[in-house]
N, C-alpha and C. Protein backbone atom coordinates (compact mmCIF):
# COMPACT_ATOMS: atom_id res chain seq x y z
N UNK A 1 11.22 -36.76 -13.60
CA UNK A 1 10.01 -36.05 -13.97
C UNK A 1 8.97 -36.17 -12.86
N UNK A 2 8.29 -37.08 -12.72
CA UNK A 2 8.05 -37.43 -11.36
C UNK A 2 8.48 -36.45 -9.96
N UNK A 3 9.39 -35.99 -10.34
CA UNK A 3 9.99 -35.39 -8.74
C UNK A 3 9.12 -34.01 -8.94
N UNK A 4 9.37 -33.90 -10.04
CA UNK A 4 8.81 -32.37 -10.25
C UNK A 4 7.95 -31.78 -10.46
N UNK A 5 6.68 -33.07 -10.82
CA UNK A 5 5.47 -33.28 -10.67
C UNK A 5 4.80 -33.01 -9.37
N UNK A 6 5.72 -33.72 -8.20
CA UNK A 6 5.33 -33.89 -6.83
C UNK A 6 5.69 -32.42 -6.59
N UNK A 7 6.85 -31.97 -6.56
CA UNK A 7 7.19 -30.51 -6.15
C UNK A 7 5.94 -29.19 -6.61
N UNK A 8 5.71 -29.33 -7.83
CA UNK A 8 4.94 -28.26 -8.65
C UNK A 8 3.45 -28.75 -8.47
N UNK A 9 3.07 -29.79 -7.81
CA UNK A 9 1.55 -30.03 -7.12
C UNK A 9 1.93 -30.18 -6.03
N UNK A 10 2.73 -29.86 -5.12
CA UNK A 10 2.82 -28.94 -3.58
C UNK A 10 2.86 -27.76 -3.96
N UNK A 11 3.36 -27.21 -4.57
CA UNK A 11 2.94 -25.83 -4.66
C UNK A 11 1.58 -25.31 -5.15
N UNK A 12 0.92 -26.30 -6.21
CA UNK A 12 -0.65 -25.84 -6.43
C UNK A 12 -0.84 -26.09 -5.45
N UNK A 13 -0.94 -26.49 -4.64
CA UNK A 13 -1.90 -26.69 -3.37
C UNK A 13 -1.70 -26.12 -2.29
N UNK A 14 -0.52 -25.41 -2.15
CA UNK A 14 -0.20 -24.05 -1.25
C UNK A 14 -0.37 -22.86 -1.87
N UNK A 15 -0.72 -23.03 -3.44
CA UNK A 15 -1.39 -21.52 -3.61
C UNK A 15 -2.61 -21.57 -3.70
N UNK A 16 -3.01 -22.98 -3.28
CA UNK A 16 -5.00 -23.29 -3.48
C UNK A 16 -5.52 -22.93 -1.40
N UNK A 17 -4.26 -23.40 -0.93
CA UNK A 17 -4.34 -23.24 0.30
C UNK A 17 -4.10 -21.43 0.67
N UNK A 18 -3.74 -20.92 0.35
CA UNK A 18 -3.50 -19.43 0.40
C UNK A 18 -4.63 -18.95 -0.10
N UNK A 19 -5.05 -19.15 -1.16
CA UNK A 19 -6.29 -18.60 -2.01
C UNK A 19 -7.61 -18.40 -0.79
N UNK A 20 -7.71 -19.83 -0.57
CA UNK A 20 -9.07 -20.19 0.91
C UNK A 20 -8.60 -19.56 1.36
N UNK A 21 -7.35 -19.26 2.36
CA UNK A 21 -6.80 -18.56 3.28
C UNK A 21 -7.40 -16.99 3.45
N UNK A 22 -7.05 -16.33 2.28
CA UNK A 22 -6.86 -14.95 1.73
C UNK A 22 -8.47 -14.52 1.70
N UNK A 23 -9.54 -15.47 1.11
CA UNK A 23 -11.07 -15.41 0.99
C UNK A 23 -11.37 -15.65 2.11
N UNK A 24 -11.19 -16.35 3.55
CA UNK A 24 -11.58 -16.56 4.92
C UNK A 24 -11.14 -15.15 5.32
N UNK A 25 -9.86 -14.94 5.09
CA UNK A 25 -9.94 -13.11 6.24
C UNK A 25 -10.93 -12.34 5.17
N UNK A 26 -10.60 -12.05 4.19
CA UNK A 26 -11.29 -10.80 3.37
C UNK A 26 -12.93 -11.18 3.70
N UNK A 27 -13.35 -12.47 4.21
CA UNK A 27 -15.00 -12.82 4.53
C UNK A 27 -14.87 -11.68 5.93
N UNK A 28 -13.55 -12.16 6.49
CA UNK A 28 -14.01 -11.61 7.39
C UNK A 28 -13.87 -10.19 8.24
N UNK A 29 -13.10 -9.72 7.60
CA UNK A 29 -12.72 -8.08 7.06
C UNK A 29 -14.51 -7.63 6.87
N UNK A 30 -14.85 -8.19 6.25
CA UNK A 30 -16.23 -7.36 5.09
C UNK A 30 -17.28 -7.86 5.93
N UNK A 31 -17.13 -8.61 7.02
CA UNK A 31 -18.33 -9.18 8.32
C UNK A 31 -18.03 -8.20 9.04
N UNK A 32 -16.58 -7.93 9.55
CA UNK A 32 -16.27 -6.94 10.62
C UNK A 32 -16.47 -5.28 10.15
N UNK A 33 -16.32 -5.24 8.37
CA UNK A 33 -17.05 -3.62 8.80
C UNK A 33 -18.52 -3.46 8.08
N UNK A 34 -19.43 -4.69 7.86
CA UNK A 34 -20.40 -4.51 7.63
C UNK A 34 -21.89 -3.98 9.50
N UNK A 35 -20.56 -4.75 10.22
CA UNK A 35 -20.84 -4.91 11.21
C UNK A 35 -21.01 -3.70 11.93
N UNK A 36 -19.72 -2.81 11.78
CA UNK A 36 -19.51 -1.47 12.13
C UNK A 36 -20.66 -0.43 11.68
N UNK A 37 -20.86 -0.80 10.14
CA UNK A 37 -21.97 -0.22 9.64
C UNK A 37 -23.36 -0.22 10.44
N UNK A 38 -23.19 -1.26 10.98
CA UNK A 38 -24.67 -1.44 11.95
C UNK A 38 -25.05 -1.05 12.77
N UNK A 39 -23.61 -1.37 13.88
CA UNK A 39 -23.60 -0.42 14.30
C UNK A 39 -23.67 0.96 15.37
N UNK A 40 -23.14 1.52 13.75
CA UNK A 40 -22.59 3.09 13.75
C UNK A 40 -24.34 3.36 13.42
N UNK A 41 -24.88 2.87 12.79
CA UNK A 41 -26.21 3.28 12.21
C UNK A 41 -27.15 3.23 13.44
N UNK A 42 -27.22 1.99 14.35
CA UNK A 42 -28.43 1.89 15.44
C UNK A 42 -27.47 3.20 16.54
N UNK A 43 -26.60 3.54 16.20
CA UNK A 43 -25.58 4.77 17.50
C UNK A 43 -26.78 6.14 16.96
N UNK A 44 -26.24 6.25 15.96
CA UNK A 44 -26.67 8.28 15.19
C UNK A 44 -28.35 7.84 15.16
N UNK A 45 -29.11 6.89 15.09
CA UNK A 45 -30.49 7.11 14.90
C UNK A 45 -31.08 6.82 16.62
N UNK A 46 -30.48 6.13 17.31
CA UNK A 46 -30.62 6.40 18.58
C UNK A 46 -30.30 7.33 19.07
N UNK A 47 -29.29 8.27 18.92
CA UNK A 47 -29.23 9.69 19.13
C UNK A 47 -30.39 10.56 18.38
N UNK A 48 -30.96 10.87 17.78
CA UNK A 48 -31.87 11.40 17.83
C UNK A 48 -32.86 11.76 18.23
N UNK A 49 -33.56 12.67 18.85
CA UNK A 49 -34.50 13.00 19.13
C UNK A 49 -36.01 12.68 18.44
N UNK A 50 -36.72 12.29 19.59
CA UNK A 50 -38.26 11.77 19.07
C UNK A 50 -38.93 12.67 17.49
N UNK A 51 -38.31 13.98 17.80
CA UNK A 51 -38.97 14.84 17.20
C UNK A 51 -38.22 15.25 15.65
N UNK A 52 -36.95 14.74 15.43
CA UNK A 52 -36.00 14.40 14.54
C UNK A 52 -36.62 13.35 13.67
N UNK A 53 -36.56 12.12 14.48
CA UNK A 53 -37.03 11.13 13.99
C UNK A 53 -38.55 10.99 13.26
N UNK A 54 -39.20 11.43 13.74
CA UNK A 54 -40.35 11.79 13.23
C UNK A 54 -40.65 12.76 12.07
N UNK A 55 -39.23 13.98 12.27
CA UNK A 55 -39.63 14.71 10.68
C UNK A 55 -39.14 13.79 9.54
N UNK A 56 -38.06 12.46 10.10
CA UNK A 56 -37.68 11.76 9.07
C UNK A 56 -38.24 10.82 8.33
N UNK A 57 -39.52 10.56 9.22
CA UNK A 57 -40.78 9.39 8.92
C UNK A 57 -40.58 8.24 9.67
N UNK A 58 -39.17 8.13 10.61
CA UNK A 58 -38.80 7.07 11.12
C UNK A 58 -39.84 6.52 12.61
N UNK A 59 -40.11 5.34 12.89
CA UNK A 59 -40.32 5.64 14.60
C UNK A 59 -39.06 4.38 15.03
N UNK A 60 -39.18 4.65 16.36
CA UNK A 60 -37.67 4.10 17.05
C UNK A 60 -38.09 2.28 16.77
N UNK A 61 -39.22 1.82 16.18
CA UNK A 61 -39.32 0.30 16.43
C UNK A 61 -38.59 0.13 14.68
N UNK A 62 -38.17 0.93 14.32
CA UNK A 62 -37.36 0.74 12.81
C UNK A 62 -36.55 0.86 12.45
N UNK A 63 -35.73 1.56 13.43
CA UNK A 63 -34.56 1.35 13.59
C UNK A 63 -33.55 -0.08 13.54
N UNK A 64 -33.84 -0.58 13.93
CA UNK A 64 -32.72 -2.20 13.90
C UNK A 64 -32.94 -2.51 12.34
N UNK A 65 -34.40 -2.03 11.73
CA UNK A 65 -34.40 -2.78 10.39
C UNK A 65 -33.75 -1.52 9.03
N UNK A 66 -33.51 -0.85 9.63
CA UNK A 66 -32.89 0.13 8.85
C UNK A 66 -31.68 0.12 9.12
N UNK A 67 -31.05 0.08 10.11
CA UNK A 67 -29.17 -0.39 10.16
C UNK A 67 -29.52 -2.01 9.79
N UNK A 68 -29.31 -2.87 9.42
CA UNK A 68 -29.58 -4.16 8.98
C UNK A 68 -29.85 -3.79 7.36
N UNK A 69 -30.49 -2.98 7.12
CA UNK A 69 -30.60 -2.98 5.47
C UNK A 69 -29.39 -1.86 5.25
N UNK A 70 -29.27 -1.30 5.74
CA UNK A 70 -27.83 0.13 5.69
C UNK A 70 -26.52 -0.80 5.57
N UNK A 71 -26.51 -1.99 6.38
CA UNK A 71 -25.54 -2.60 6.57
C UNK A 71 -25.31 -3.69 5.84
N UNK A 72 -26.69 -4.60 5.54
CA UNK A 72 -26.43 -6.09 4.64
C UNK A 72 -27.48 -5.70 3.65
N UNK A 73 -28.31 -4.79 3.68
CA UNK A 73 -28.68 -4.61 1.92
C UNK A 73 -29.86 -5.22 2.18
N UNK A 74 -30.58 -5.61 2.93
CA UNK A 74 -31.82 -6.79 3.07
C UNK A 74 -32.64 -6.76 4.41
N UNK A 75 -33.78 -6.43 5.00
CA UNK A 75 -34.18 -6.83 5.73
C UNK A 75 -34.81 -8.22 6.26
N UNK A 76 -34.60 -8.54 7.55
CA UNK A 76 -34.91 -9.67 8.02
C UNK A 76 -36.56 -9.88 8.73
C-alpha cells in the first residue's frame, strides 16, 4: 500500500507541476499579446496625422496612455 501511495503522490505532483507549468506560458502568451496590443496601438495613432488626431480629441502626449489602457485596461 505504501508503494502506491508513493507512486500516486508522484503523480499529484507532476500534475501540480504541469498545472504551474501550463499557468507560466498562458501568463505568458497573454503578456506577449497584450503587448502586441500596445504596440499595434502607439503604430496606427502615430500614423496619424496632426489633423486626424485632433478631430479625435487626441494630442500626441496621449498617446502612450491610451495604448497602455487599450492594452492593460489601466492607466499608469
Amino acid at each position: 500500500m505504501a508503494a502506491l501511495d508513493h507512486i500516486h503522490g508522484s503523480d499529484r505532483k507532476e500534475a501540480g507541476i504541469r498545472a504551474k507549468l501550463s499557468a507560466f506560458v498562458a501568463g505568458i502568451q497573454d503578456a506577449r499579446a497584450r503587448n502586441a496590443v500596445y504596440r499595434q496601438t502607439i503604430r496606427e495613432l502615430n500614423a496619424l496625422t496632426a489633423r486626424d488626431l485632433d478631430d479625435l480629441g487626441i494630442h500626441r502626449s496621449m498617446i502612450t496612455r491610451i495604448a497602455r489602457e487599450a492594452a492593460y485596461g489601466t492607466a499608469k
